[in-house]
N, C-alpha and C. Protein backbone atom coordinates (compact mmCIF):
# COMPACT_ATOMS: atom_id res chain seq x y z
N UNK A 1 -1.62 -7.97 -8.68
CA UNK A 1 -1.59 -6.74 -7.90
C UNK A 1 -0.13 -6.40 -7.64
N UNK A 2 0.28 -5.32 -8.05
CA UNK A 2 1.72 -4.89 -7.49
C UNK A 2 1.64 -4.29 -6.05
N UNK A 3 2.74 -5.16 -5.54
CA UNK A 3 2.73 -4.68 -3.89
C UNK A 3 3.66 -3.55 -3.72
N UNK A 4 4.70 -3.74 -4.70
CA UNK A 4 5.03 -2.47 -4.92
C UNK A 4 4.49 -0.67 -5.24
N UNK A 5 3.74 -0.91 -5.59
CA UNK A 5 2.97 0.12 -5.83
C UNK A 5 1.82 0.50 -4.67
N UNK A 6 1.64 -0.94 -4.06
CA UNK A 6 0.68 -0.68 -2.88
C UNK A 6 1.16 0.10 -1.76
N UNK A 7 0.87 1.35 -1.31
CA UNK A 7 1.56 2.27 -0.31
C UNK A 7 0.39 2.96 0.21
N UNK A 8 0.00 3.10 1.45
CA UNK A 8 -1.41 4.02 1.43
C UNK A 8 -0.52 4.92 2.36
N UNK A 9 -1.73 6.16 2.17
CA UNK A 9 -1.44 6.48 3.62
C UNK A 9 -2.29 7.46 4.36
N UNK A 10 -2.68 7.31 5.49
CA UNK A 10 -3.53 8.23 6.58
C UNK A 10 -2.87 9.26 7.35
N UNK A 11 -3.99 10.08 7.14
CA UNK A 11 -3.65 11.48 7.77
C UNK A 11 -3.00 11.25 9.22
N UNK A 12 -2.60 12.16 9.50
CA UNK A 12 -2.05 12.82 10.83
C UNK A 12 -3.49 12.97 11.69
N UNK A 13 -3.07 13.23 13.25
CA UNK A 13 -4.38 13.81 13.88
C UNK A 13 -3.74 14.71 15.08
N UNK A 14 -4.27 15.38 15.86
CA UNK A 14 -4.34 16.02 16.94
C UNK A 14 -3.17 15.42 17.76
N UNK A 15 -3.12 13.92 17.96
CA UNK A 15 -2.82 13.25 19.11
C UNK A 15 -1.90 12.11 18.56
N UNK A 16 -1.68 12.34 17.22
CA UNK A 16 -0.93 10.85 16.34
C UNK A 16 -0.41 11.79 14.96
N UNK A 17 0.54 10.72 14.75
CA UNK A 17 1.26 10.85 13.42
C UNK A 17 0.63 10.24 12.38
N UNK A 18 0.86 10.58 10.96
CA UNK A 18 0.56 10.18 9.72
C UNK A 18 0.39 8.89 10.19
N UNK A 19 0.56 8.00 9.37
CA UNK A 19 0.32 6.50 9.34
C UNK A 19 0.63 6.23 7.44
N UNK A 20 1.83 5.44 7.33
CA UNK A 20 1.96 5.41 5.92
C UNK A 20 2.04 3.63 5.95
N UNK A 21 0.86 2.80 5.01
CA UNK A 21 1.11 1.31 5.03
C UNK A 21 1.59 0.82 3.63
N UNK A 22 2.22 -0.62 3.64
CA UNK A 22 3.09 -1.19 2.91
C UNK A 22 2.97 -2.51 2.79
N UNK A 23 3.23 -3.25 1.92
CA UNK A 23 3.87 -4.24 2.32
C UNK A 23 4.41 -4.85 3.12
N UNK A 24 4.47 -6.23 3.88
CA UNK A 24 5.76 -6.75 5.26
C UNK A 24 6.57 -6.87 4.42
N UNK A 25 8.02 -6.16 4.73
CA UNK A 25 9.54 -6.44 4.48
C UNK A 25 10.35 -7.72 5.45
N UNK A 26 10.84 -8.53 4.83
CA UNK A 26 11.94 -8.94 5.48
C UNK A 26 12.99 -8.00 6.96
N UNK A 27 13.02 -6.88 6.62
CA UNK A 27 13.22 -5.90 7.60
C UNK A 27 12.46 -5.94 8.43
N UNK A 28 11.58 -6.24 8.64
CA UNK A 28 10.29 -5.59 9.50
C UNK A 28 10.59 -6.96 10.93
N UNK A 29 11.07 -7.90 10.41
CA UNK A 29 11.28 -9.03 11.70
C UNK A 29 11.33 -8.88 12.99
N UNK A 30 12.75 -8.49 13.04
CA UNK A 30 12.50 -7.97 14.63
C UNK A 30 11.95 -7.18 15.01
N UNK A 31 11.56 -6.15 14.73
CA UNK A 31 10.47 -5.22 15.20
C UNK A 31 9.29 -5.78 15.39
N UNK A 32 8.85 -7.09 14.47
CA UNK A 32 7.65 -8.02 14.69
C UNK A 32 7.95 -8.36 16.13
N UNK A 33 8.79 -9.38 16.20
CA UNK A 33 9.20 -10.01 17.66
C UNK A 33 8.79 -8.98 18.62
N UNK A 34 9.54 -8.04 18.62
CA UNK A 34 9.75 -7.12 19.90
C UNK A 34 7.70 -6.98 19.82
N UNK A 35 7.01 -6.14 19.41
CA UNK A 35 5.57 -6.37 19.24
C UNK A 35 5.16 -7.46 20.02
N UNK A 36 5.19 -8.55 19.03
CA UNK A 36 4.49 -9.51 19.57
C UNK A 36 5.03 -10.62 21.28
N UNK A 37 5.80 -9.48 21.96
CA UNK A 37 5.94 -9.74 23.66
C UNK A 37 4.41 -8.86 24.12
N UNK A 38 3.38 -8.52 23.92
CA UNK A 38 2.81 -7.75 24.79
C UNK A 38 1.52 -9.16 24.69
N UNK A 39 1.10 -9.28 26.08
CA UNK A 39 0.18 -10.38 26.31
C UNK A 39 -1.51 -10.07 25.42
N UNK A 40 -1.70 -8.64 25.30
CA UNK A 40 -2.90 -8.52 24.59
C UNK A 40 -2.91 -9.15 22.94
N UNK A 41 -1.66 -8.34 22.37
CA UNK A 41 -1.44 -8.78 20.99
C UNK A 41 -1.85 -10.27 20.65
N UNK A 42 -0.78 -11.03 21.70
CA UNK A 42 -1.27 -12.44 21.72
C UNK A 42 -2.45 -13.08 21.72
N UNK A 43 -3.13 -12.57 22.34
CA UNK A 43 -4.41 -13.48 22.66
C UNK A 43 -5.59 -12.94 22.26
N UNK A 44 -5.37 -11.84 21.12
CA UNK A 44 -6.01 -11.48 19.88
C UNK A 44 -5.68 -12.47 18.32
N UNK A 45 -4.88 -12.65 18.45
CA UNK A 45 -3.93 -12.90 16.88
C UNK A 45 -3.66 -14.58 16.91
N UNK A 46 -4.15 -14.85 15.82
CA UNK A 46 -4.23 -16.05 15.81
C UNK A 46 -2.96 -16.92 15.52
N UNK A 47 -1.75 -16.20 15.05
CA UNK A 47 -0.36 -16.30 14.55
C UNK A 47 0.65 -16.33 15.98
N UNK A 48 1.95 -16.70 15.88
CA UNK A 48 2.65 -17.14 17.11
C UNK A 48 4.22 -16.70 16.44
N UNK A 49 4.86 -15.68 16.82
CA UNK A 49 5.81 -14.90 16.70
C UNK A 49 6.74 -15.22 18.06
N UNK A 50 7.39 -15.86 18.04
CA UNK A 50 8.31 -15.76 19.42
C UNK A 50 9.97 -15.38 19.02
N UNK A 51 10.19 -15.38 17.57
CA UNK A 51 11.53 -15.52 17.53
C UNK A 51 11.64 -14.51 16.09
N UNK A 52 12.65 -14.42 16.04
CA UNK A 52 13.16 -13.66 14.59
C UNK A 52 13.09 -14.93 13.18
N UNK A 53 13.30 -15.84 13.83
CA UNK A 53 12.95 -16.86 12.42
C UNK A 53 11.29 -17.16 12.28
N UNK A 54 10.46 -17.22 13.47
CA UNK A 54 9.14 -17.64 13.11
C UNK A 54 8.25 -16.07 12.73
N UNK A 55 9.26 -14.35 13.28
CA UNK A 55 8.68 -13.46 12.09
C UNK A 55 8.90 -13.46 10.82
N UNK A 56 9.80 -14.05 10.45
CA UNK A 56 10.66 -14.29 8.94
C UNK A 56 9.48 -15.02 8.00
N UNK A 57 9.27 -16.20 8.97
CA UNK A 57 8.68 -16.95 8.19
C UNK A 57 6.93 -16.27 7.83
N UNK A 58 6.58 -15.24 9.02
CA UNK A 58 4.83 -14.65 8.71
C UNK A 58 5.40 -14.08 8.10
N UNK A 59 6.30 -13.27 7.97
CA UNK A 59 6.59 -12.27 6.65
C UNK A 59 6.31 -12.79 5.46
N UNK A 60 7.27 -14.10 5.42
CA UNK A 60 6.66 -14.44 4.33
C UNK A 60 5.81 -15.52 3.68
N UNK A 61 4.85 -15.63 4.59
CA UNK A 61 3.21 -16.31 4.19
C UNK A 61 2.65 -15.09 3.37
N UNK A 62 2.73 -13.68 4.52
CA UNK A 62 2.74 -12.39 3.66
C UNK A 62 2.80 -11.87 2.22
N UNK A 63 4.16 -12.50 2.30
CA UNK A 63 4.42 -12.12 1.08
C UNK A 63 4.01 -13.10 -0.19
N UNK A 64 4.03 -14.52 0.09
CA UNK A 64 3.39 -15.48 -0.87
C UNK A 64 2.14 -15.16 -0.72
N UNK A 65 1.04 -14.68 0.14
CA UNK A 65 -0.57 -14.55 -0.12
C UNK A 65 -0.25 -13.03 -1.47
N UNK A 66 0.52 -12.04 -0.89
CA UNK A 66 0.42 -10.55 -2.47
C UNK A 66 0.63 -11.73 -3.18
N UNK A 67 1.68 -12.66 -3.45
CA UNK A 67 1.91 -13.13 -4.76
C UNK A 67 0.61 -13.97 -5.31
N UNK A 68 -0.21 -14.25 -4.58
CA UNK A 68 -1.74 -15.15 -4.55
C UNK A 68 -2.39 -14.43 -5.07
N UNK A 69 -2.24 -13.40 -4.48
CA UNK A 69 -3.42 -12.31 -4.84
C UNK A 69 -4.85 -12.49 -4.17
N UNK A 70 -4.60 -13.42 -2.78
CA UNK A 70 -6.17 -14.02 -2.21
C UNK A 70 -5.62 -13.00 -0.74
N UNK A 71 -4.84 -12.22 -0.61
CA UNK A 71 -4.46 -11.89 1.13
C UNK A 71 -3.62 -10.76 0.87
N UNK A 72 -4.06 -9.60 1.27
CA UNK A 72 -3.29 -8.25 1.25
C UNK A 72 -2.61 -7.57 2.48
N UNK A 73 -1.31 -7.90 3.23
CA UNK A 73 -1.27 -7.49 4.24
C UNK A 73 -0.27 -6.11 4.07
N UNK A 74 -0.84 -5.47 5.04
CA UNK A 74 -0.16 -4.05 5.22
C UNK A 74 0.60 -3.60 6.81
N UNK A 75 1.98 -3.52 6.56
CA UNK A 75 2.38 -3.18 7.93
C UNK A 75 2.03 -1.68 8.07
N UNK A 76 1.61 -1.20 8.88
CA UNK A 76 1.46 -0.31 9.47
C UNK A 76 2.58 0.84 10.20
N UNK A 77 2.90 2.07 9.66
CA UNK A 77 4.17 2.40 9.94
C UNK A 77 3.83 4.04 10.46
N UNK A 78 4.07 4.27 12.03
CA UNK A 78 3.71 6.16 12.18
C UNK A 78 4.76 6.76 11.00
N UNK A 79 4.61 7.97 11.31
CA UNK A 79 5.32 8.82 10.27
C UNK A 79 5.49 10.45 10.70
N UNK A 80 6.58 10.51 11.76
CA UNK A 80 7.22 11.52 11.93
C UNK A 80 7.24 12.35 11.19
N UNK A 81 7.59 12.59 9.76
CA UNK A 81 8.31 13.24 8.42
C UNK A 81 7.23 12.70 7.77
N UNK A 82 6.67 13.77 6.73
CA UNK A 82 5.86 13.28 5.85
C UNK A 82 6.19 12.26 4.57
N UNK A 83 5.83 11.26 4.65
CA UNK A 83 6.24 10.24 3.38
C UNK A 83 7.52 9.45 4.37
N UNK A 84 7.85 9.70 5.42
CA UNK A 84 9.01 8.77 5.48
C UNK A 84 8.80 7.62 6.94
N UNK A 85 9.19 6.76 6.72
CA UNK A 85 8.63 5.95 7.54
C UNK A 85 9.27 5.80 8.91
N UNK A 86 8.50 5.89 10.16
CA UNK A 86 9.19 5.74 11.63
C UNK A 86 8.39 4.59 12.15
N UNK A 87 8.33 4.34 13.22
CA UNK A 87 7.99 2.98 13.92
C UNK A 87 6.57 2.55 13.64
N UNK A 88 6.78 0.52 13.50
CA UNK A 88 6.01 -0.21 13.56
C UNK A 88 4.64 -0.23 14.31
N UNK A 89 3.81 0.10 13.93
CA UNK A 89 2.57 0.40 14.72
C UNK A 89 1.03 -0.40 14.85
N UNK A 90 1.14 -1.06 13.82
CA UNK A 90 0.29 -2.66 13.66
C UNK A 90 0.09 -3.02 12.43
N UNK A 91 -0.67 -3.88 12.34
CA UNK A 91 -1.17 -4.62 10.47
C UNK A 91 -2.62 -4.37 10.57
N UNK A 92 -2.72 -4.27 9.12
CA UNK A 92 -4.28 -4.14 8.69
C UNK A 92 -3.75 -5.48 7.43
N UNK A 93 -4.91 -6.14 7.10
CA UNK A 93 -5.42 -7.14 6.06
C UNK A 93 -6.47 -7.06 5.51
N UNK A 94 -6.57 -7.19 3.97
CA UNK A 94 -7.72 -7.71 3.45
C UNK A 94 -7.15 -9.16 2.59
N UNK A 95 -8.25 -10.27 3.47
CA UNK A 95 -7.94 -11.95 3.18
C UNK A 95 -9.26 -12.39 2.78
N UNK A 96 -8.72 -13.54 2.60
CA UNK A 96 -9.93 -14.27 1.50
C UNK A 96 -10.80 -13.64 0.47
N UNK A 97 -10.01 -13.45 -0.05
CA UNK A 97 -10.09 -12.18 -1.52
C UNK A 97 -9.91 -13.49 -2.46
N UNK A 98 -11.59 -13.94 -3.53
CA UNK A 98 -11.72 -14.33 -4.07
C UNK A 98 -11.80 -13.66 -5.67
N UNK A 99 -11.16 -14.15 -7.09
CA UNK A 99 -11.40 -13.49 -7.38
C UNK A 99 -12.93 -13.85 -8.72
N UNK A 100 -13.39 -12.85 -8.80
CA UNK A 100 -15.08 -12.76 -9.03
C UNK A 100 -15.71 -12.41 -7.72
N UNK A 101 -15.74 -12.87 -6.01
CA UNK A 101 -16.61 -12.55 -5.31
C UNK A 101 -16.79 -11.17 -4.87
N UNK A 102 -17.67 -10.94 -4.53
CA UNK A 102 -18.20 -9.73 -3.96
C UNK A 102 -18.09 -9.35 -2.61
N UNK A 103 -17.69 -10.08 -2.08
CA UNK A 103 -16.94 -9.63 -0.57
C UNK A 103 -15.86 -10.26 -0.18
N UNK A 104 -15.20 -10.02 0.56
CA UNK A 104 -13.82 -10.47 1.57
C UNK A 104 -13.77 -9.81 2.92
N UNK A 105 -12.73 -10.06 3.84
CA UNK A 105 -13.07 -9.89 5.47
C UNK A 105 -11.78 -8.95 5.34
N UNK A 106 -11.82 -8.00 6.56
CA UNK A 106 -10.98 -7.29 6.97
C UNK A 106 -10.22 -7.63 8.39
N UNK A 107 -8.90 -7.12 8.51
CA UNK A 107 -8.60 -7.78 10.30
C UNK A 107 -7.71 -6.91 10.50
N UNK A 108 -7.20 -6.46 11.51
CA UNK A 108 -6.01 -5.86 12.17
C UNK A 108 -5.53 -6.20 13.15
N UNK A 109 -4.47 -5.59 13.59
CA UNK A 109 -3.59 -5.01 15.36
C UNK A 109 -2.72 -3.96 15.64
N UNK A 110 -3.03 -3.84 16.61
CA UNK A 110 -2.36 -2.45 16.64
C UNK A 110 -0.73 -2.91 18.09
N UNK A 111 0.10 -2.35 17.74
CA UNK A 111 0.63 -2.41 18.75
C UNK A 111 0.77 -1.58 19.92
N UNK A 112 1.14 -2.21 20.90
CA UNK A 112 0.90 -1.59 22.55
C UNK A 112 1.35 -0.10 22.87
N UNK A 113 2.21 0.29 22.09
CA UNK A 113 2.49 1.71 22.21
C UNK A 113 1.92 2.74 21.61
N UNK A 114 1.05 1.98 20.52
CA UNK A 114 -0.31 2.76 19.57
C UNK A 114 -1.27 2.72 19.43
N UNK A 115 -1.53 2.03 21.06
CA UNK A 115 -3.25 1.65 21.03
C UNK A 115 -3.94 2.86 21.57
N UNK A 116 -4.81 3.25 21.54
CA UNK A 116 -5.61 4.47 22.06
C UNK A 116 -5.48 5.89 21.18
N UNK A 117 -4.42 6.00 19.44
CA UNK A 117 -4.37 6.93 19.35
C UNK A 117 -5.21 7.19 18.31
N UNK A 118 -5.91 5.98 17.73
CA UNK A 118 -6.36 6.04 16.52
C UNK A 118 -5.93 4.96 15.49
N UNK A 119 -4.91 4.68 15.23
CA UNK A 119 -3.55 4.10 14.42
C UNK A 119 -5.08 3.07 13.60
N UNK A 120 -5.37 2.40 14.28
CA UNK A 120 -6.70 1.00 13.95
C UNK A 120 -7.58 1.73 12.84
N UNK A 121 -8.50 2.61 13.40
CA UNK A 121 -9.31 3.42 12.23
C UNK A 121 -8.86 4.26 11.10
N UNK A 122 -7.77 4.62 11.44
CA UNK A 122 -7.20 5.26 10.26
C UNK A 122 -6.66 4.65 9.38
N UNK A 123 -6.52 2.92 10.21
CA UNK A 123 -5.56 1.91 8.91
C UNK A 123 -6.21 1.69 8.46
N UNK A 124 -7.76 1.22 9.21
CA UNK A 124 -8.36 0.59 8.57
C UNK A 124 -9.23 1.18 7.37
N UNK A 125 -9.68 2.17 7.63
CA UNK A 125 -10.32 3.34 6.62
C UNK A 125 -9.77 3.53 5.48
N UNK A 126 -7.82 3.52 5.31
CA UNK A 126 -7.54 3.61 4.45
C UNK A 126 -7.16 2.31 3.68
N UNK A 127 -7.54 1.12 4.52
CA UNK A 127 -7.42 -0.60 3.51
C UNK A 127 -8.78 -0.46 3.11
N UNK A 128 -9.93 0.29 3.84
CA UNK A 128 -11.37 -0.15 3.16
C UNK A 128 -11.20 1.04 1.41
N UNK A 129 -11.18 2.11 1.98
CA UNK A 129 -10.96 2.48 0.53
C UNK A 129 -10.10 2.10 -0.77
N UNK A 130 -8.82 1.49 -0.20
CA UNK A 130 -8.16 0.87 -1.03
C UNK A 130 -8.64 -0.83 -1.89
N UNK A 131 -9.46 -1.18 -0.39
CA UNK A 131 -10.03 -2.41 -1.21
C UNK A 131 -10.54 -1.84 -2.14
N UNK A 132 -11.61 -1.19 -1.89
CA UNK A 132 -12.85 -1.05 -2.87
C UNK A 132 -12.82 -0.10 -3.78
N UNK A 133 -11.29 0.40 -4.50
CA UNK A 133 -11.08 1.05 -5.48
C UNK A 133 -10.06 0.38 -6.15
N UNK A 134 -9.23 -0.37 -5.68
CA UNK A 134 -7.75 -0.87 -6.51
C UNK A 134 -8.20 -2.18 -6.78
N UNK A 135 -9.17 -3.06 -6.56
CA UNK A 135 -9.70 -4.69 -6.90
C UNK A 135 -9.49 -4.35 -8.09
N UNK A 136 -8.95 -5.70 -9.23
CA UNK A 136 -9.85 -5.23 -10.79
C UNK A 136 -11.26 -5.64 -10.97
N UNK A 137 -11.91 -5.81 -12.04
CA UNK A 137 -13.13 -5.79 -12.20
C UNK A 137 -14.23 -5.19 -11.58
N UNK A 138 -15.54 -5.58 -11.70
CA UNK A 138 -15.98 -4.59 -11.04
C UNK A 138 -15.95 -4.66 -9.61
N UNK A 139 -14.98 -5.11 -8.73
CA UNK A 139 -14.34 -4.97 -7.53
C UNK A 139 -15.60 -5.75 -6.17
N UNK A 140 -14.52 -5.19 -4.73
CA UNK A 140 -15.88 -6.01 -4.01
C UNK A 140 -16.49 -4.98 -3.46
N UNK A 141 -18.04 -5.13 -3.01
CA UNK A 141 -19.05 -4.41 -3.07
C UNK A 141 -19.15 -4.34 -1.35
N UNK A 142 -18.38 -5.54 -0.58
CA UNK A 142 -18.74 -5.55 0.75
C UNK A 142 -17.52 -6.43 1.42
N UNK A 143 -17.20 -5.43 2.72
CA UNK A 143 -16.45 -6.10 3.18
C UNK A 143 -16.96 -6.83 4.71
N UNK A 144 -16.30 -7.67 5.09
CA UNK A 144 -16.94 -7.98 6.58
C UNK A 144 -15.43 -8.02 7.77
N UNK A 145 -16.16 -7.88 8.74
CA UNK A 145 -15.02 -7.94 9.92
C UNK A 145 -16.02 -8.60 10.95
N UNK A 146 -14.93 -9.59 11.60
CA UNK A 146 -15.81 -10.50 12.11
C UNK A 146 -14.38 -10.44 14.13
N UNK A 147 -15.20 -10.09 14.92
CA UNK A 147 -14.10 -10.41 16.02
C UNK A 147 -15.15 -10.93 17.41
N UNK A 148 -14.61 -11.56 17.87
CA UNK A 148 -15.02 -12.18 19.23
C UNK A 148 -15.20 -11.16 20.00
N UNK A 149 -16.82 -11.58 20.52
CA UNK A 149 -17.79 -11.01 21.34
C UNK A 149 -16.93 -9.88 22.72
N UNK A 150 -16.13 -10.38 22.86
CA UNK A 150 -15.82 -9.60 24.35
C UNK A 150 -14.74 -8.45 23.97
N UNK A 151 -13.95 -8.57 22.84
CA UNK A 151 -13.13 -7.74 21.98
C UNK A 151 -13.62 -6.44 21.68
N UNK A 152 -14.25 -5.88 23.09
CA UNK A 152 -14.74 -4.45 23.13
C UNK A 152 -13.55 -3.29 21.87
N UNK A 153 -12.56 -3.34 22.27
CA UNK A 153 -11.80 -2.26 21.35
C UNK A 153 -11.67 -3.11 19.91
N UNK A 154 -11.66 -3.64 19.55
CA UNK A 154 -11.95 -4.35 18.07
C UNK A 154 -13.61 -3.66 17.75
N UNK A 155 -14.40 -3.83 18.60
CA UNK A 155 -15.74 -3.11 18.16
C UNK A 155 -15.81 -2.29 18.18
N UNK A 156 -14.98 -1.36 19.03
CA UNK A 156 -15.34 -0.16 18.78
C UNK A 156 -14.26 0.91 17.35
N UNK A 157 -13.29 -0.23 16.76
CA UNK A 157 -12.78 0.26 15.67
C UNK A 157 -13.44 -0.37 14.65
N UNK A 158 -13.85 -1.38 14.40
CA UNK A 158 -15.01 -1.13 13.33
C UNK A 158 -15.82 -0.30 13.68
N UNK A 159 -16.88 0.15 14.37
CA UNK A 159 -17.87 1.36 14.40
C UNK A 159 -17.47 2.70 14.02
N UNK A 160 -15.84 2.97 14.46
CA UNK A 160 -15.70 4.10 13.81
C UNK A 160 -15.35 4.09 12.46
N UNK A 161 -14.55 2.92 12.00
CA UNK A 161 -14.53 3.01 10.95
C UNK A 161 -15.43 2.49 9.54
N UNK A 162 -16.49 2.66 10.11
CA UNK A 162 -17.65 3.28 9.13
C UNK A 162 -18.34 1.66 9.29
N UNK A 163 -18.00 0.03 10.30
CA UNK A 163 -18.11 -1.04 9.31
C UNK A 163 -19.65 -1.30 10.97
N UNK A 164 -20.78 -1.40 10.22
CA UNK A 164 -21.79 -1.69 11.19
C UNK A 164 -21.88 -3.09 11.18
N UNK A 165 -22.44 -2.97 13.10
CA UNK A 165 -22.35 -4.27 13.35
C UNK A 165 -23.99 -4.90 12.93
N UNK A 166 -24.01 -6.10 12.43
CA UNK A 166 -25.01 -6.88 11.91
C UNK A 166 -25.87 -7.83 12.40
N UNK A 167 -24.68 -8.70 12.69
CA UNK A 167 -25.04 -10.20 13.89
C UNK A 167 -24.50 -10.39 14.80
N UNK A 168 -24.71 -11.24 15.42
CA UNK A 168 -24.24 -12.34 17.06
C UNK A 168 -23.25 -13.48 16.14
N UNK A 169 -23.07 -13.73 15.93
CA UNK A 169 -21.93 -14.99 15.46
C UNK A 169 -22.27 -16.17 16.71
N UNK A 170 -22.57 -17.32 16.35
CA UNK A 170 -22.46 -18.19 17.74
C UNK A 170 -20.67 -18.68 17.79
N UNK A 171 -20.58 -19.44 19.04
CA UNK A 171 -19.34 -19.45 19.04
C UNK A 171 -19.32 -21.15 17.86
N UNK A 172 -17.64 -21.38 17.81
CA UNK A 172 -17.27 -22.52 17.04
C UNK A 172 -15.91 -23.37 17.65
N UNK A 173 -15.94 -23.60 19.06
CA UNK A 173 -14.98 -24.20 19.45
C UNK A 173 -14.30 -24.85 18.30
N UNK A 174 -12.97 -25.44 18.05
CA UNK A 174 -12.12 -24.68 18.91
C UNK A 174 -11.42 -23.51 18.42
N UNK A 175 -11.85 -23.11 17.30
CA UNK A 175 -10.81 -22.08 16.59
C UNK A 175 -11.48 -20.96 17.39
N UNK A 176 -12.97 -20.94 17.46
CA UNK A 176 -13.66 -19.59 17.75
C UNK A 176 -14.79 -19.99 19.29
N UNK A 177 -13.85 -20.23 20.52
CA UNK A 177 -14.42 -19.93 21.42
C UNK A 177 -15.70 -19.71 22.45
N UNK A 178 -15.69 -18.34 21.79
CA UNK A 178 -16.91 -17.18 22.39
C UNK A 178 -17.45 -16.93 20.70
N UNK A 179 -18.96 -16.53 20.94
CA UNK A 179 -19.73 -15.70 20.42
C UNK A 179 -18.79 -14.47 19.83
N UNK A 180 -19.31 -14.34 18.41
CA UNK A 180 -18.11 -13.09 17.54
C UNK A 180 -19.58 -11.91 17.22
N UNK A 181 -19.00 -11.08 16.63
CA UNK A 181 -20.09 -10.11 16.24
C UNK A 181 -19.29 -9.93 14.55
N UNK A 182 -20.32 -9.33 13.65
CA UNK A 182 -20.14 -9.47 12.66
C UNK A 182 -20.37 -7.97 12.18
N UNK A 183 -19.56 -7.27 11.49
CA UNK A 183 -19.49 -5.88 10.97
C UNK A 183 -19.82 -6.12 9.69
N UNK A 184 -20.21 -4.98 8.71
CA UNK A 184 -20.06 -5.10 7.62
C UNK A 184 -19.82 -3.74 7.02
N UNK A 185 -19.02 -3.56 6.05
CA UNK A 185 -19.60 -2.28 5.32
C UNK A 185 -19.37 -2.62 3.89
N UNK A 186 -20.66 -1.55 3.36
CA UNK A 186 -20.57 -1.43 2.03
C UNK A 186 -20.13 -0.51 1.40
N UNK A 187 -19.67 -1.48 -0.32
CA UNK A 187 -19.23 0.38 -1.28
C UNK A 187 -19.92 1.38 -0.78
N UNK A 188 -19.69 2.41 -1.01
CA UNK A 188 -20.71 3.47 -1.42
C UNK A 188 -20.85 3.65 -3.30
N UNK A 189 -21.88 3.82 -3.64
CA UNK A 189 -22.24 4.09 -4.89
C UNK A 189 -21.92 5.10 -5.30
């Protein structure tokens, strides 16, 4: 997969800017850091950012999963100017991207100054279409998003963005807590 070539990007709205996603850059570091001070981010995200060397280093897990080809992460960037990129606004992923299987999971975050405008559904809408047109072969047919039960605004950005919820998840101390709920959506034909 060229990550180079990987660039999406979502419309504008009423109340928000474009949204153009990418690749994580080496650039993108401190702007990670500064992000990951807000106590919600944290205790969503399973990753631990406290410094400019430990964003360096998610950057580039980042960047070795494109080179895998099993983990697609996209920073998330508003967009003042059409096509040109202004501030850090969260990540969307598609991980555990097998290749032959027919599904893989989706995940995001949004950051604290772009929560409530949309930024989540519009990323995510445009990683679900991108999954399920840029895979090679005949690609995956279903994606899932899976977030802990009490993660009201995580549910309610899968629902808008098209991914219905399915199951109860029980919980799995210790990685997984609480009870998760399980989204799914499919291609369309």
């Amino acid at each position: 997969m060229d990550k180079i070539s990987a660039r999406l990007e979502a419309d504008a709205t009423p109340s928000a800017p474009a949204l153009i996603l990418r690749p994580w850059s080496a650039t993108d570091a401190a702007d990670l850091v500064e992000l990951y001070q807000d106590d919600v981010l944290r205790r969503w995200t399973s990753s631990t950012v406290n410094d400019e060397a430990s964003a360096a280093e998610w950057i580039e897990d980042q960047q070795r999963a494109w080179e895998r080809e099993d983990r697609f992460g996209f920073a998330v960037m508003e967009s003042q100017v059409a096509g040109v990129e202004g501030q850090l606004a969260g990540h969307v992923v598609l991980k555990n991207v097998t290749p032959g299987a027919s599904s893989a999971e989706v995940g995001y975050w949004t950051a604290a100054h772009a929560r409530g405008r949309g930024v989540a559904p519009r990323a995510l809408q445009a990683l679900t279409h991108w999954a399920f047109t840029a895979l090679p072969g005949d690609g995956l047919k279903r994606l899932e998003l899976l977030h802990q039960v009490d993660n009201t605004a995580s549910c309610s950005v899968a629902q808008k963005s098209g991914y219905e919820l399915i199951t109860l998840l029980p919980a799995a101390p210790p990685a997984y807590p609480l009870a998760g709920h399980l989204h799914i959506r499919e291609r369309d034909r």
